[in-house]
Protein backbone atom coordinates (compact mmCIF):
# COMPACT_ATOMS: atom_id res chain seq x y z
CA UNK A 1 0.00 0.00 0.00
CA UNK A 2 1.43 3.62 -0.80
CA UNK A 3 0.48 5.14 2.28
CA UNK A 4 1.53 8.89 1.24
CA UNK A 5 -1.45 8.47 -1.54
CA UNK A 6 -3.41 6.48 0.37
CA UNK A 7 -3.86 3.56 -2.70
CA UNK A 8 -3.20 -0.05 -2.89
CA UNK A 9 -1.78 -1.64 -6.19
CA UNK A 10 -1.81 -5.18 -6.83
CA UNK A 11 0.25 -6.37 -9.49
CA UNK A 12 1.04 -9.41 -11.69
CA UNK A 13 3.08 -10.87 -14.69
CA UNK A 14 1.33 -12.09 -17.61
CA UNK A 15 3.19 -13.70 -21.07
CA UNK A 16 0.96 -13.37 -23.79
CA UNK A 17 1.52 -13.96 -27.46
CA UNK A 18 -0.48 -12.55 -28.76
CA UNK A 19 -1.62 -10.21 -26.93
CA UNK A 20 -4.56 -10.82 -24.37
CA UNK A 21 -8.16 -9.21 -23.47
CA UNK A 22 -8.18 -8.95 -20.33
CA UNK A 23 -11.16 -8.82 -17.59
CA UNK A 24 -11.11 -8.44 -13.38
CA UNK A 25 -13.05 -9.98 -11.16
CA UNK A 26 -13.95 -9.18 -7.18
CA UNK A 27 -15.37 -12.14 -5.29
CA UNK A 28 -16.18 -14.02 -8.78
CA UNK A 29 -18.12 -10.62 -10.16
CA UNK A 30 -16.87 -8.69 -13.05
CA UNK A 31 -15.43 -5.32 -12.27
CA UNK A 32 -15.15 -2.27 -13.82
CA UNK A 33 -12.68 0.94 -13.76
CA UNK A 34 -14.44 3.98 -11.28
CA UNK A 35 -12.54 7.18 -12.27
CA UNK A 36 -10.51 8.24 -9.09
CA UNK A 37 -11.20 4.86 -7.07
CA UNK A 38 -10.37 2.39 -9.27
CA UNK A 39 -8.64 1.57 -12.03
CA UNK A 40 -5.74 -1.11 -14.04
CA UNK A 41 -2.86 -0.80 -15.85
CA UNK A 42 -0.50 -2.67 -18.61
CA UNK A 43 2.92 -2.16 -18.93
CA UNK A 44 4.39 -3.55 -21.78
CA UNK A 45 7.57 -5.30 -21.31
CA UNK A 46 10.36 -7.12 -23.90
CA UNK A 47 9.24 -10.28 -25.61
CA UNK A 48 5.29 -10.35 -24.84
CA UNK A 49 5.67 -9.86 -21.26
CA UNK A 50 3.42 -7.69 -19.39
CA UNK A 51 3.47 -6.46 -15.81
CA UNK A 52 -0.70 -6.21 -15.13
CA UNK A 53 -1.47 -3.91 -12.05
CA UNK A 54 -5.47 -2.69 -10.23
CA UNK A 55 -4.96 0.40 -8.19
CA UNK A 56 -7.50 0.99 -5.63
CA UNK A 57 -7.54 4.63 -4.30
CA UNK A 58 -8.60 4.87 -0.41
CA UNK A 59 -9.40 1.55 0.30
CA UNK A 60 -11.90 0.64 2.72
CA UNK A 61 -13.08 -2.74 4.00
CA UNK A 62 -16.25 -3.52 1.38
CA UNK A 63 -12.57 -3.52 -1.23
CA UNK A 64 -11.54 -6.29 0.09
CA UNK A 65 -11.83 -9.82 -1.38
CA UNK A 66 -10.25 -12.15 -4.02
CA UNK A 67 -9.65 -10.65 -7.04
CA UNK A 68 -8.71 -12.84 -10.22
CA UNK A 69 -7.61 -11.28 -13.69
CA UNK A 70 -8.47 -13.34 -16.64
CA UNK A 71 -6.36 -12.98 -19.88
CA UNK A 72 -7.76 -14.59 -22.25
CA UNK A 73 -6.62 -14.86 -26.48
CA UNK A 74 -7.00 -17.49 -28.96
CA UNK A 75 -4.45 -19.81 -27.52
CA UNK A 76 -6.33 -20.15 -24.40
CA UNK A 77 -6.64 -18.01 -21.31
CA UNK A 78 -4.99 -18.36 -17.73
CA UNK A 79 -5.86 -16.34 -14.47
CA UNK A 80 -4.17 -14.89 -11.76
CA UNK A 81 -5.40 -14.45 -7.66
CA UNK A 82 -4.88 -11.97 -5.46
CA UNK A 83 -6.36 -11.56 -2.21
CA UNK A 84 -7.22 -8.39 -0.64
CA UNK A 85 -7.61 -8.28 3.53
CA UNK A 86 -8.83 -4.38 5.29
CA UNK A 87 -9.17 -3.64 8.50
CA UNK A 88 -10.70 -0.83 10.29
CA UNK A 89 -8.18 1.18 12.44
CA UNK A 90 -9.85 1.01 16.12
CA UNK A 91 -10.92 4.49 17.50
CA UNK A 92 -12.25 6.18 20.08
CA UNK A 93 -15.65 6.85 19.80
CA UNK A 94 -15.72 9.57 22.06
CA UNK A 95 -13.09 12.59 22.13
CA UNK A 96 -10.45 12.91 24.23
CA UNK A 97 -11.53 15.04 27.61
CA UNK A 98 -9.88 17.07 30.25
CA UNK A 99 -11.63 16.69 33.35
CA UNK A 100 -10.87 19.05 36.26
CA UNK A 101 -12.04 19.29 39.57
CA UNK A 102 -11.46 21.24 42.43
CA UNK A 103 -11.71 20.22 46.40
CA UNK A 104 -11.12 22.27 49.69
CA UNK A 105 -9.26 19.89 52.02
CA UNK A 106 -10.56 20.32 55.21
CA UNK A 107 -7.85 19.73 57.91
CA UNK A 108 -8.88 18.36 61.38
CA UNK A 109 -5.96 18.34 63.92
CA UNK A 110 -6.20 16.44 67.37
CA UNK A 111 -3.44 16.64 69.96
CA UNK A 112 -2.70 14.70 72.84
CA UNK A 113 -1.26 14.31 75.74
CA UNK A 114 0.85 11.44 76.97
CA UNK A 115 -1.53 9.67 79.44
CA UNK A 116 -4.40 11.39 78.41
């Protein structure tokens, strides 16, 4: 997770010749990009290689899940699993409070005597 931008990226490699259509899944349901929340990338590498990548921008827990990226061409089609686990930071529900209080002591002194 970048943590300065707040976005997770799952990646993966993927050899395809030729080159693949691609489709990602959540939990077994297609997917699609969401401008500014979600979205994928392909990075072409040397010799048919690709480096495949989902970026999820401020995550939060209903992201989280298995998801599977299917490349698929006329040779056949292979997929990939990556699993996804959020949890919630714990917090206070209430704010922080100064309580402050104020007491007058109030001072009882008894003397005695010896043999008294």
């Amino acid at each position: 997770m970048d943590k300065a931008k707040g976005e997770v990226i799952m990646s993966c490699k993927l050899e395809a010749k030729p080159k693949a259509t691609l489709t990602w899944f959540l939990n077994d349901k297609e997917i699609q990009e969401i401008p500014g929340k979600r979205f994928w990338t392909v990075k072409d590498q040397a010799d048919d290689l690709y480096i495949l990548e989902i970026h999820i921008v401020a995550p939060k827990p209903d992201d989280g899940g298995t998801y599977r990226i299917n490349a698929k061409n006329v040779v056949g089609d292979s997929n990939a699993n990556i699993n996804l686990n959020l949890q919630v930071a714990c917090r206070s529900k209430a704010p922080d409070k100064t309580v402050k209080s104020r007491c007058d002591l109030l001072q009882t002194t008894t003397w005695t005597r010896p043999g008294d």
